[in-house]
Structure formats: structure tokens, C-alpha cells
PDB file of N, CA and C in Angstrom:
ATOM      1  N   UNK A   1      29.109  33.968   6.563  1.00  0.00           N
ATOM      2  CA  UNK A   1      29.771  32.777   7.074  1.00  0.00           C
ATOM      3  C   UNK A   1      28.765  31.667   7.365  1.00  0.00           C
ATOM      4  N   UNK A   2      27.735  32.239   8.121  1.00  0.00           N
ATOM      5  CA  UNK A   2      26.656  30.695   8.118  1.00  0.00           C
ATOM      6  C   UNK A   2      26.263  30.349   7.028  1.00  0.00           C
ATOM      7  N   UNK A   3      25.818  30.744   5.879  1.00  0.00           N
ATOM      8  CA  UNK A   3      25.600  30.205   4.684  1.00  0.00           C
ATOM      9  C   UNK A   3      27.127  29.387   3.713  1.00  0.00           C
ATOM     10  N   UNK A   4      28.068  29.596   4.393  1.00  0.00           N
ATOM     11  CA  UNK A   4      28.841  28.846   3.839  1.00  0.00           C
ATOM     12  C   UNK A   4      28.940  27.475   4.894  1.00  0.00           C
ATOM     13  N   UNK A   5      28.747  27.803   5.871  1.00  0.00           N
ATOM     14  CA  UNK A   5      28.696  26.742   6.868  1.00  0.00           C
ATOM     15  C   UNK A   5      27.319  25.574   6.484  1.00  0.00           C
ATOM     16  N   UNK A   6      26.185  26.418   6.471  1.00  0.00           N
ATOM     17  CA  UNK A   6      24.661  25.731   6.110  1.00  0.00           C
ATOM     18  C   UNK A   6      25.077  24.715   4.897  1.00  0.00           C
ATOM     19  N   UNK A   7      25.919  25.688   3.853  1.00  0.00           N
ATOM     20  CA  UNK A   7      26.019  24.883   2.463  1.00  0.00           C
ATOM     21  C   UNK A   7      27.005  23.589   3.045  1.00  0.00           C
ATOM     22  N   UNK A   8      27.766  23.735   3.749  1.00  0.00           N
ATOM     23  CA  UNK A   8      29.192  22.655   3.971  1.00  0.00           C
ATOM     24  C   UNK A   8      28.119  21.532   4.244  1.00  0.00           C
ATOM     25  N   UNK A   9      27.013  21.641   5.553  1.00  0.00           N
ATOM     26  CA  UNK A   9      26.289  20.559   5.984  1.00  0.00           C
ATOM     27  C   UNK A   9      25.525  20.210   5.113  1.00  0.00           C
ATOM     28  N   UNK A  10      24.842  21.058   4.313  1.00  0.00           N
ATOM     29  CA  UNK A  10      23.707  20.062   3.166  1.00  0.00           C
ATOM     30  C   UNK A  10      24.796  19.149   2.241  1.00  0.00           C
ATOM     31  N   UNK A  11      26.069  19.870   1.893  1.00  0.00           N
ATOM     32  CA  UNK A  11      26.783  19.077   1.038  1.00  0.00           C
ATOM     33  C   UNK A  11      26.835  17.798   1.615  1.00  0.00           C
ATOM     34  N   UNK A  12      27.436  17.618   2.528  1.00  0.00           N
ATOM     35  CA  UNK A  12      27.392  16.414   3.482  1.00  0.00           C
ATOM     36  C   UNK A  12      26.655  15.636   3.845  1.00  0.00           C
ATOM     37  N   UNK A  13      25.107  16.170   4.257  1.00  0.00           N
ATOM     38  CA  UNK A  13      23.579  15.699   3.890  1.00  0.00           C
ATOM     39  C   UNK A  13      23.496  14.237   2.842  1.00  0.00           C
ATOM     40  N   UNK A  14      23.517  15.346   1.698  1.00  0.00           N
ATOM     41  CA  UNK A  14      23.623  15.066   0.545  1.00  0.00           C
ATOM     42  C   UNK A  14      23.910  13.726  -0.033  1.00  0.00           C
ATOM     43  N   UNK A  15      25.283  14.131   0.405  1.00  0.00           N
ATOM     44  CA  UNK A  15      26.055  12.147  -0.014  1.00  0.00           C
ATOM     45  C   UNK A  15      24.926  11.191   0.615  1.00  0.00           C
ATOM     46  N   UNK A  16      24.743  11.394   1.981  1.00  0.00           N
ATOM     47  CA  UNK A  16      23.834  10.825   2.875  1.00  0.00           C
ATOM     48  C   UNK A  16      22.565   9.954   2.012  1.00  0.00           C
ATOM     49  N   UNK A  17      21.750  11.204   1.774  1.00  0.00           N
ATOM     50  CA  UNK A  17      20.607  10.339   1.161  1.00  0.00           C
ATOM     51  C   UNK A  17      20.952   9.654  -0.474  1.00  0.00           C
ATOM     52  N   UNK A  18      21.570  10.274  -0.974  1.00  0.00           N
ATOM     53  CA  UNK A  18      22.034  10.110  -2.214  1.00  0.00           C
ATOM     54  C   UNK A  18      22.526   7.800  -2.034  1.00  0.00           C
ATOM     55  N   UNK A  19      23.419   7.789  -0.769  1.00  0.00           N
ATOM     56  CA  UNK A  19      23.479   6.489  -0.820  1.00  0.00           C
ATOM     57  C   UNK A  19      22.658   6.099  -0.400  1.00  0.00           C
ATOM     58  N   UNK A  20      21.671   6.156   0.736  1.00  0.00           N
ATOM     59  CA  UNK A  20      20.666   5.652   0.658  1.00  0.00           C
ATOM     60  C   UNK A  20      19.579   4.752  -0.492  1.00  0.00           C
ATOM     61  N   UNK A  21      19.260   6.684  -1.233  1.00  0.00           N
ATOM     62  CA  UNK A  21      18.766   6.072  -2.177  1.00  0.00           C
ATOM     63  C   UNK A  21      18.959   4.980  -3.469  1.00  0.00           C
ATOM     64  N   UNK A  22      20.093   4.837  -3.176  1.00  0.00           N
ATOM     65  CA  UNK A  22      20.810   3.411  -4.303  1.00  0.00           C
ATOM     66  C   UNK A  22      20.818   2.725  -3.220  1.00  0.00           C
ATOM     67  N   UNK A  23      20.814   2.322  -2.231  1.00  0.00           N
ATOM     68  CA  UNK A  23      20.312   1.406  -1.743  1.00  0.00           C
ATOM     69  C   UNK A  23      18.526   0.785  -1.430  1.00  0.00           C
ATOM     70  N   UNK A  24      18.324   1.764  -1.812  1.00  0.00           N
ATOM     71  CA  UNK A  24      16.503   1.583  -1.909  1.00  0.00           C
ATOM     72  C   UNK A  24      16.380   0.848  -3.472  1.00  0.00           C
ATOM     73  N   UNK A  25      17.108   1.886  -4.309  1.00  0.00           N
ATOM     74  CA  UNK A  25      16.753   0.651  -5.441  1.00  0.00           C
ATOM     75  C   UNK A  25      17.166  -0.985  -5.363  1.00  0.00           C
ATOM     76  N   UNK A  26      18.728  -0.630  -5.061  1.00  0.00           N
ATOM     77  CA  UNK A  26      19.620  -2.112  -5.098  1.00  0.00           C
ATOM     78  C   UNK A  26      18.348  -3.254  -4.228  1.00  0.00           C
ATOM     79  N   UNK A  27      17.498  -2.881  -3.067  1.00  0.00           N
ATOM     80  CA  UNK A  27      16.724  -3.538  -2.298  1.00  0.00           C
ATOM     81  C   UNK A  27      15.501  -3.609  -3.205  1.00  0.00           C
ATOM     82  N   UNK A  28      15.076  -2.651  -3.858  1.00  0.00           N
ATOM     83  CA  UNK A  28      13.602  -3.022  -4.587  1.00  0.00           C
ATOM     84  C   UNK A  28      14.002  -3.920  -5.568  1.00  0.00           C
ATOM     85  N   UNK A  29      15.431  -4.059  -6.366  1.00  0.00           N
ATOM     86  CA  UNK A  29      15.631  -4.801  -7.033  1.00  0.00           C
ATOM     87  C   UNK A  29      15.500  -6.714  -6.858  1.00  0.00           C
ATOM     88  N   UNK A  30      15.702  -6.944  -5.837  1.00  0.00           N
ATOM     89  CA  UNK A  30      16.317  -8.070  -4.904  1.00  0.00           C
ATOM     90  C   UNK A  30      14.995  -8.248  -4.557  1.00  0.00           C
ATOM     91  N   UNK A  31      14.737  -9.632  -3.545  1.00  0.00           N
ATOM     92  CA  UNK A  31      14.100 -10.546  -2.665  1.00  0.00           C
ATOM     93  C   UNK A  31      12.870  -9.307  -2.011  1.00  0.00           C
ATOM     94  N   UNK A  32      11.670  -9.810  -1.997  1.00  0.00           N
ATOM     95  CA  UNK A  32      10.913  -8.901  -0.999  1.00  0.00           C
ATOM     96  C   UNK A  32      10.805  -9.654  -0.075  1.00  0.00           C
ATOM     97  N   UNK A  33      11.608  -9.959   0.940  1.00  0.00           N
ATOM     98  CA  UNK A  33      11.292 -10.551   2.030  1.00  0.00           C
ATOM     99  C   UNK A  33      10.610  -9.496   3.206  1.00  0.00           C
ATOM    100  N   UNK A  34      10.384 -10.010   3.942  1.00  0.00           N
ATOM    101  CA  UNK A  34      10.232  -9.228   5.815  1.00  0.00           C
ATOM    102  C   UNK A  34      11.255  -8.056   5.733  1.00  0.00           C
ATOM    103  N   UNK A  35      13.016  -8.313   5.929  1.00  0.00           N
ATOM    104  CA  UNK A  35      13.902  -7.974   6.576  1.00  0.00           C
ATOM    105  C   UNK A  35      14.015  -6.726   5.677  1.00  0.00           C
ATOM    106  N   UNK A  36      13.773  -7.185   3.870  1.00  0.00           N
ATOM    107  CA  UNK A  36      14.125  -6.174   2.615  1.00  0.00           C
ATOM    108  C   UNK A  36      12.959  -5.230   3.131  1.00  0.00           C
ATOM    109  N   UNK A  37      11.752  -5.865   3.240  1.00  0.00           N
ATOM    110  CA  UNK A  37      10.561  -4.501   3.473  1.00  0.00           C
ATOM    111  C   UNK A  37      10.704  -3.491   4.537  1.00  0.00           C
ATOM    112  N   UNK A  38      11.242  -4.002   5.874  1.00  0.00           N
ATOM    113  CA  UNK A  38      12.048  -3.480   7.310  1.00  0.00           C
ATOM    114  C   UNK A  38      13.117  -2.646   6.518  1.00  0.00           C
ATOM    115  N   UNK A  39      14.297  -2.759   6.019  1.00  0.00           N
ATOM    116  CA  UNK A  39      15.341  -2.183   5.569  1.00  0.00           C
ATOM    117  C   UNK A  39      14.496  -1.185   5.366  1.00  0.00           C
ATOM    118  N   UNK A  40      13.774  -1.240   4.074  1.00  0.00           N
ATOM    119  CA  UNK A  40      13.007   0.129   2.834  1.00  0.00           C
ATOM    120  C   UNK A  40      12.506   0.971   4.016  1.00  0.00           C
ATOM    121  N   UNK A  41      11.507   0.463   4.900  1.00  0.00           N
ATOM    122  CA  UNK A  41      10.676   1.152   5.515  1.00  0.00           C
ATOM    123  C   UNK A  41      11.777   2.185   6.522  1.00  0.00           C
ATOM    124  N   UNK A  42      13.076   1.687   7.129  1.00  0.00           N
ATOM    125  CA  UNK A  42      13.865   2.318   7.767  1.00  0.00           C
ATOM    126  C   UNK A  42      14.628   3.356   7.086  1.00  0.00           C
ATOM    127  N   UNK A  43      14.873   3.590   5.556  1.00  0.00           N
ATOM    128  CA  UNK A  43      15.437   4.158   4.469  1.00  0.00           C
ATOM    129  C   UNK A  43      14.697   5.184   4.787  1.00  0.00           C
ATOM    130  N   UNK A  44      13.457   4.393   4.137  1.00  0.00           N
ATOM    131  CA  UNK A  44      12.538   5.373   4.057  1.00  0.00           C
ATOM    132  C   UNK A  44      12.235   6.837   5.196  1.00  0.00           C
ATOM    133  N   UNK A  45      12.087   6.157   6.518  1.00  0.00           N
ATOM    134  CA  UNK A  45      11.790   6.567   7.712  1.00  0.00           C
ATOM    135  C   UNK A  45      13.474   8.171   7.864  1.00  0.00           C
ATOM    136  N   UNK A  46      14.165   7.451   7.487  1.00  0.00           N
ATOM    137  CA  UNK A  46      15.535   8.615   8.433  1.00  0.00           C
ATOM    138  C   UNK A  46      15.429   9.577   6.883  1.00  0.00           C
ATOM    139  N   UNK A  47      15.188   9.074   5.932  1.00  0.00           N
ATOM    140  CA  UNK A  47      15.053  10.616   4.533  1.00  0.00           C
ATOM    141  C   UNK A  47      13.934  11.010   5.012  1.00  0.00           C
ATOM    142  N   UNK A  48      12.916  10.873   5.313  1.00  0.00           N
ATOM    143  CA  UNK A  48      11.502  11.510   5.374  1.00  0.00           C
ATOM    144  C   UNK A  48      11.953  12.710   6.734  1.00  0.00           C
ATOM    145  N   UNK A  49      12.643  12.079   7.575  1.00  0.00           N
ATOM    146  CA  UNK A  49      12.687  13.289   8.917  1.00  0.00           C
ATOM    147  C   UNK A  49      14.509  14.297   8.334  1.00  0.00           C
ATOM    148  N   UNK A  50      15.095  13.201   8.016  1.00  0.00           N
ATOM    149  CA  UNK A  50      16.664  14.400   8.038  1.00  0.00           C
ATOM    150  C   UNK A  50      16.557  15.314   6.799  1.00  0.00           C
ATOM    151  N   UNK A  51      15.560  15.063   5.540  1.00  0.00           N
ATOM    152  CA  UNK A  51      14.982  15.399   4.222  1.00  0.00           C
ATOM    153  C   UNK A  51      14.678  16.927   4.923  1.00  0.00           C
ATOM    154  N   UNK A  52      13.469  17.207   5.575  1.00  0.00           N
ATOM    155  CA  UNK A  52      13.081  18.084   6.174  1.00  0.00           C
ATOM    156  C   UNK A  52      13.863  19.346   7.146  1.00  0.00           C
ATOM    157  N   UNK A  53      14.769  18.385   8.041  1.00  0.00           N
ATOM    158  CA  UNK A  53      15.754  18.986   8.608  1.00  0.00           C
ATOM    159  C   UNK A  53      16.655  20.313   8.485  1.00  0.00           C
ATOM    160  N   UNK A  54      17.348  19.750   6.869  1.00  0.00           N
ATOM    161  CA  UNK A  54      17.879  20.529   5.792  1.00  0.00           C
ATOM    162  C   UNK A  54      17.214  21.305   5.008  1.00  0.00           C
ATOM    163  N   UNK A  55      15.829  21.256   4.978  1.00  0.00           N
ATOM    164  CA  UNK A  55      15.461  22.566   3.898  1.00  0.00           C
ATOM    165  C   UNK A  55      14.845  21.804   2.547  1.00  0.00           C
ATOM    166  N   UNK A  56      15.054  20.453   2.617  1.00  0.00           N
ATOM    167  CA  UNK A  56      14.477  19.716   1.348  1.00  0.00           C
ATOM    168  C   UNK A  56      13.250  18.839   2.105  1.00  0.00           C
ATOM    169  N   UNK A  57      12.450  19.422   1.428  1.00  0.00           N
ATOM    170  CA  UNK A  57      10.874  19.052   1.685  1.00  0.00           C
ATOM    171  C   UNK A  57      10.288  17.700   0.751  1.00  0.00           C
ATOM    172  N   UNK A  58      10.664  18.443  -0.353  1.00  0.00           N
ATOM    173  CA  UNK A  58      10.126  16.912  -1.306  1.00  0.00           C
ATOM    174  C   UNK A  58      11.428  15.575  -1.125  1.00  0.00           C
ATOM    175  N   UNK A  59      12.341  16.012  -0.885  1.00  0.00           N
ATOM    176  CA  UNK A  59      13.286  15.179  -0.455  1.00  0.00           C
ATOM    177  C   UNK A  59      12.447  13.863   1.173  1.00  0.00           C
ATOM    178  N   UNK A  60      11.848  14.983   1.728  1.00  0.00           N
ATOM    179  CA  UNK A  60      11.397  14.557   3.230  1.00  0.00           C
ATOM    180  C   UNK A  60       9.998  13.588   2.429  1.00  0.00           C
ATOM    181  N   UNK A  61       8.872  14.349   1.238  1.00  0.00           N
ATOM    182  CA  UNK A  61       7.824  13.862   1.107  1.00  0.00           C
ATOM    183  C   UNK A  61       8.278  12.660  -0.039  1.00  0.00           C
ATOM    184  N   UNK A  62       9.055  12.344  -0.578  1.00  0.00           N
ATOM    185  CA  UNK A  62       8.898  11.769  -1.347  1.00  0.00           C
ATOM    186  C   UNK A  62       9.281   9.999  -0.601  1.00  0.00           C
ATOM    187  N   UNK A  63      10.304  10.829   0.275  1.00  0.00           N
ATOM    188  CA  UNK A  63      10.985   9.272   1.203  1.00  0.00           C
ATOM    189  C   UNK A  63       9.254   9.095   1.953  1.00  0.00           C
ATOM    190  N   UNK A  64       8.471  10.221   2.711  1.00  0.00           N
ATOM    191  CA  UNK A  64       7.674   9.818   3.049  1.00  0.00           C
ATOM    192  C   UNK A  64       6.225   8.800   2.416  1.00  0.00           C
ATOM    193  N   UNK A  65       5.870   9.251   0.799  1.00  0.00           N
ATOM    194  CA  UNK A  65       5.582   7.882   0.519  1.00  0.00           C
ATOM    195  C   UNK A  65       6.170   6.965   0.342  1.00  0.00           C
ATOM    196  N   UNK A  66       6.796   6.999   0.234  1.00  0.00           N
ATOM    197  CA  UNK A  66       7.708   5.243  -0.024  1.00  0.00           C
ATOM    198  C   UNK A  66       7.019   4.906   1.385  1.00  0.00           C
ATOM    199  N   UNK A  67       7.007   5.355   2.122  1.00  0.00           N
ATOM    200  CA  UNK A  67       6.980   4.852   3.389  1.00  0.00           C
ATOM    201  C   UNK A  67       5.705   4.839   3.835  1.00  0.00           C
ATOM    202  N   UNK A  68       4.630   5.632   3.475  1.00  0.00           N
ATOM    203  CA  UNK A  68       3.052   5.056   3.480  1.00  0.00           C
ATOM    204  C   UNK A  68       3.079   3.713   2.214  1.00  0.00           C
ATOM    205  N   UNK A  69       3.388   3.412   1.196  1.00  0.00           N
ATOM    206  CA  UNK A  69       3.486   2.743   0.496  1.00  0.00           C
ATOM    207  C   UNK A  69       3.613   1.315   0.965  1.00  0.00           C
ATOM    208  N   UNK A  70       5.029   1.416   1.570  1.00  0.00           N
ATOM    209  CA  UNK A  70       5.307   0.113   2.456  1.00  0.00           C
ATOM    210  C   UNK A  70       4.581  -0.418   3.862  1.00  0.00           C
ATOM    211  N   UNK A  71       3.628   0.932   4.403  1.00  0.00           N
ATOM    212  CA  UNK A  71       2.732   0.063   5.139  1.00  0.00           C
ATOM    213  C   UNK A  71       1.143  -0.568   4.761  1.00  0.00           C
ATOM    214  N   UNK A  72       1.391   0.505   3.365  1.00  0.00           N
ATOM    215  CA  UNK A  72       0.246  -0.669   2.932  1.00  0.00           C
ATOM    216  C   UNK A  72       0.313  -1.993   2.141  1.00  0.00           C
ATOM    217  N   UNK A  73       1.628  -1.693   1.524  1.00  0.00           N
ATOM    218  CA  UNK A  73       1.932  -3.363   1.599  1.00  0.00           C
ATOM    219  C   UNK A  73       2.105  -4.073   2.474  1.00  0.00           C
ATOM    220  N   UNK A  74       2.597  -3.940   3.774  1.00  0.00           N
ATOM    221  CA  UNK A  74       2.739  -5.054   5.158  1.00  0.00           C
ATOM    222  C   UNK A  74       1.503  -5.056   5.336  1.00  0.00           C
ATOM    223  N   UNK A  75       0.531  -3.987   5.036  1.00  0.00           N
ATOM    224  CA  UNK A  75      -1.000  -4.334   5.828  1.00  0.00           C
ATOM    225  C   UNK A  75      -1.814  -5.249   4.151  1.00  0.00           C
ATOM    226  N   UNK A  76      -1.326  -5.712   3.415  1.00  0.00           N
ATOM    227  CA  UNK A  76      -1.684  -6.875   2.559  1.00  0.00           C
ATOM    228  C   UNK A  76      -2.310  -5.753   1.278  1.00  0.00           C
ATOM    229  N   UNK A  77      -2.362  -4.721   0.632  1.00  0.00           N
ATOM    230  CA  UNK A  77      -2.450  -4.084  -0.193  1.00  0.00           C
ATOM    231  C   UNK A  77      -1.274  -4.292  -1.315  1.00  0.00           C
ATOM    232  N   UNK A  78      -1.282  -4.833  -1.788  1.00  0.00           N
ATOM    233  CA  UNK A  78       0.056  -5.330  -3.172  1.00  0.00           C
ATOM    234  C   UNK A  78       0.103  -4.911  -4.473  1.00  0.00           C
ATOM    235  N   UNK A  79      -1.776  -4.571  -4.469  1.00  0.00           N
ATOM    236  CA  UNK A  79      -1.943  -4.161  -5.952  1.00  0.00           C
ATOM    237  C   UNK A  79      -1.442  -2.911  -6.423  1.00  0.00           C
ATOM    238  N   UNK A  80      -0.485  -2.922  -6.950  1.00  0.00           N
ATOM    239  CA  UNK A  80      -0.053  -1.829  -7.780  1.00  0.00           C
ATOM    240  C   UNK A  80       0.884  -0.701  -6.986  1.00  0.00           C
ATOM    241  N   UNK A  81       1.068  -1.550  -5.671  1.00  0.00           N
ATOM    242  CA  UNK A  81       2.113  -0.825  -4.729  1.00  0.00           C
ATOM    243  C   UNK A  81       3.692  -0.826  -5.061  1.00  0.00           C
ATOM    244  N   UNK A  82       3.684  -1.992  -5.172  1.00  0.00           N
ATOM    245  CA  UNK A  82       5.297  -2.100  -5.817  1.00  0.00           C
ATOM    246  C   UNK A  82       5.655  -0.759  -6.691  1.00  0.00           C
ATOM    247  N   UNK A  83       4.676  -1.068  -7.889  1.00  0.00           N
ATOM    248  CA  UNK A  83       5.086   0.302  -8.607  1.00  0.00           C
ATOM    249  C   UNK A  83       5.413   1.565  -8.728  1.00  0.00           C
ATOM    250  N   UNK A  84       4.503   1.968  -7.513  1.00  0.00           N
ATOM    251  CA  UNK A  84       4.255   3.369  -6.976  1.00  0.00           C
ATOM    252  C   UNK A  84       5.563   3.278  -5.762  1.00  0.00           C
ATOM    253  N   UNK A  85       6.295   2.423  -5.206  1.00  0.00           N
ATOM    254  CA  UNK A  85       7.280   2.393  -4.029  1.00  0.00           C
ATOM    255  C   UNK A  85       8.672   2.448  -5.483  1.00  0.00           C
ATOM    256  N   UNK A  86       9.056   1.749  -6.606  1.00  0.00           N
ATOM    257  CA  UNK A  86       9.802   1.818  -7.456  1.00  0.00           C
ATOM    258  C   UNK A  86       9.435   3.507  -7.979  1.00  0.00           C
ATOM    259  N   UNK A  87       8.341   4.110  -8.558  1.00  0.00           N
ATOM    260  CA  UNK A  87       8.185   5.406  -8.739  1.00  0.00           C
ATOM    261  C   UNK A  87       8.876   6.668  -8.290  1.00  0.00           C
ATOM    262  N   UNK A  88       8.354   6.053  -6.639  1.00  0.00           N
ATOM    263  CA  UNK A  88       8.880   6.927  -5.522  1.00  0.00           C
ATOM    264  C   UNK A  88      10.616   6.666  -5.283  1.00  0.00           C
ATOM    265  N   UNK A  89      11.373   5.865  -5.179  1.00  0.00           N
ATOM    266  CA  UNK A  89      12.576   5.868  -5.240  1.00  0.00           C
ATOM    267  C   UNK A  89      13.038   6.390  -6.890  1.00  0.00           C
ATOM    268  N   UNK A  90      12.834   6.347  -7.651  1.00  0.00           N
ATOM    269  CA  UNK A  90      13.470   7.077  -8.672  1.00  0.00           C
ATOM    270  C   UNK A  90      12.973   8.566  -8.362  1.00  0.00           C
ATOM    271  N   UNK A  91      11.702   9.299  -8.266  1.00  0.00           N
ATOM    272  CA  UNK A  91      11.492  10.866  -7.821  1.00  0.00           C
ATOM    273  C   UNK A  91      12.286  11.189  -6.751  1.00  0.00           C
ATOM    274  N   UNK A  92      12.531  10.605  -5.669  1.00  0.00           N
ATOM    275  CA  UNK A  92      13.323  10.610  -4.757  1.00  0.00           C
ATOM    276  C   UNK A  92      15.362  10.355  -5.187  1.00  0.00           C
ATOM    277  N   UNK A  93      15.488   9.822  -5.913  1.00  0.00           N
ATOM    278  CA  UNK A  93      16.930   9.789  -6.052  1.00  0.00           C
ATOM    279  C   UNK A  93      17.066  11.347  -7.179  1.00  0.00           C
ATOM    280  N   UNK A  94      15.952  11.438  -8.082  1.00  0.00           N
ATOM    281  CA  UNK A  94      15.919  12.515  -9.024  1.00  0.00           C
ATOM    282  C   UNK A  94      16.210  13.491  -8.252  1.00  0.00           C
ATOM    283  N   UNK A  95      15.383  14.060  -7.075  1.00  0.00           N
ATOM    284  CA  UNK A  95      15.135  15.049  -5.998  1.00  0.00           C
ATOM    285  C   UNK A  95      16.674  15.481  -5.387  1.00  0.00           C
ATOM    286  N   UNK A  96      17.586  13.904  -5.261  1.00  0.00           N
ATOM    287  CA  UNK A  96      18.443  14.362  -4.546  1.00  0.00           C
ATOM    288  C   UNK A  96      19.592  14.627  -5.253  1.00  0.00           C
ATOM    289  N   UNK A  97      19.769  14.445  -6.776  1.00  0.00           N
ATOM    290  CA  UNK A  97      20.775  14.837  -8.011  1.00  0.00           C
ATOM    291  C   UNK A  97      20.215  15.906  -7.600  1.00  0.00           C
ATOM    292  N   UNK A  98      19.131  16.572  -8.016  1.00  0.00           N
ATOM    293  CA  UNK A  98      18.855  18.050  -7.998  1.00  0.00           C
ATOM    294  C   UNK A  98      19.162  18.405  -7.424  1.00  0.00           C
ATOM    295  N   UNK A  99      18.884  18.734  -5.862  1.00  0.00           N
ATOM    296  CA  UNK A  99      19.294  19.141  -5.142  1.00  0.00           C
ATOM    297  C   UNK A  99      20.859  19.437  -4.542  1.00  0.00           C
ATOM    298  N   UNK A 100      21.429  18.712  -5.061  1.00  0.00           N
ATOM    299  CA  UNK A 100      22.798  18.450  -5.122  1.00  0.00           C
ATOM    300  C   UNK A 100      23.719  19.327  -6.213  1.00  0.00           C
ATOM    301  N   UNK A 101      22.837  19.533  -7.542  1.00  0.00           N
ATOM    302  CA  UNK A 101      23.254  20.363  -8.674  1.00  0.00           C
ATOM    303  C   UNK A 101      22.963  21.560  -8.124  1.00  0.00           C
ATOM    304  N   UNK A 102      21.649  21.509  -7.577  1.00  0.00           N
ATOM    305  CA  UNK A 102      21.491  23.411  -6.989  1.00  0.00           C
ATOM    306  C   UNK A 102      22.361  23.842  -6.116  1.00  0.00           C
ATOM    307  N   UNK A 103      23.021  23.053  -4.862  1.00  0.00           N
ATOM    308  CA  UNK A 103      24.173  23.299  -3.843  1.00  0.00           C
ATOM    309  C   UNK A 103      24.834  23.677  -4.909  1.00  0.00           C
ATOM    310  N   UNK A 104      25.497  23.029  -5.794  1.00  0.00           N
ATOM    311  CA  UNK A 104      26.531  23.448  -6.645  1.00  0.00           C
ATOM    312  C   UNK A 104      26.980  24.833  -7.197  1.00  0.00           C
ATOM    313  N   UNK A 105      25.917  24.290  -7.649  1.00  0.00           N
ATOM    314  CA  UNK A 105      25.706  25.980  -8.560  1.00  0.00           C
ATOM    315  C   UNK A 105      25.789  26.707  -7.778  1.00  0.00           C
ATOM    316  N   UNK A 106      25.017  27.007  -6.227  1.00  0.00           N
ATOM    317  CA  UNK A 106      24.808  28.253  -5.870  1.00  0.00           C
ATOM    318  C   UNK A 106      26.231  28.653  -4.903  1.00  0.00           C
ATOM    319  N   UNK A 107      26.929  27.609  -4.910  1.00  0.00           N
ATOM    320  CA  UNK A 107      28.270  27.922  -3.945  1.00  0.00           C
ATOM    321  C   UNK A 107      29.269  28.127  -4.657  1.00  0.00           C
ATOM    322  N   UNK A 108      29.169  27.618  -6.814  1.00  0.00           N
ATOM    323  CA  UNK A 108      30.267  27.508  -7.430  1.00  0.00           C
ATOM    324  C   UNK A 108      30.459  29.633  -7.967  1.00  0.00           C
TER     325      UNK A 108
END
């Protein structure tokens, strides 16, 4: 019974970061202002700790660079950060299809 219970909450998890992470792109896509870099860094910040929570680690590390990423861009590092913060949100949305196909499978 707890493993059907455990699975109910990751399912639920799930959706969680899953919108997130389209919202990390929809934002890398758009304006880099202050407020867009604040947003990412807060994205970033609640997958890196609830990632972990649940049992998904690279889920937790991958939100967590994005999120060293974005403080070295606020601390004036630009070169070649963007890329590696766009990188990290696609490994990170990849992470959470997966993860999402493995719930599947293992409850179907």
C-alpha cells in the first residue's frame, strides 16, 4: 500500500516540475530582464530541493545548475552562460519525461 501511495505523490510531483520546466524555457525564451532572471533562479531553487524530496536526484541536480548558472550570471559572468542555463533546462525537462515514463511503467 505505501508504494502505491509513494507512486500517487511522485505522480503528482511530477506534473509539478514538468510545468515548471516549460516555464523555464517559455522565460529563457523571452526578455532577460532582473524579474525573468529572479523568476529562473526561483524555478530553479523549489526543483533543486522538492527534485530531491521525491527520490529524483538529477531532477534536484540538474534544476541545481541552472541555478549556480544564474548566479554567475547576476555576478556579471555572461560568457557562454546562457547556453549552459538553455542546456540545463532541456536535461532537466528530459529528466522529468523520464521520470514520468518510469512511474508509468512501473505502476502500469
Amino acid at each position: 500500500m505505501v508504494d502505491v501511495e509513494l507512486n500517487e505523490l511522485r505522480r503528482e510531483f511530477l506534473a509539478e516540475p514538468s510545468e515548471k520546466a516549460q516555464e523555464i524555457q517559455r522565460v529563457l525564451t523571452g526578455a532577460r530582464d532582473s524579474a525573468a532572471l529572479d523568476r529562473l533562479a526561483y524555478l530553479a531553487h523549489q526543483l533543486k530541493g522538492s527534485g530531491g524530496s521525491y527520490g529524483y536526484e538529477k531532477i534536484s541536480s540538474d534544476a541545481a545548475e541552472i541555478e549556480k548558472a544564474l548566479e554567475r550570471m547576476a555576478g556579471g559572468d555572461r560568457a557562454g552562460v546562457e547556453a549552459q542555463i538553455q542546456q540545463h533546462a532541456v536535461d532537466l525537462r528530459m529528466e522529468i519525461d523520464k521520470a514520468a515514463r518510469e512511474l508509468t511503467a512501473a505502476t502500469a
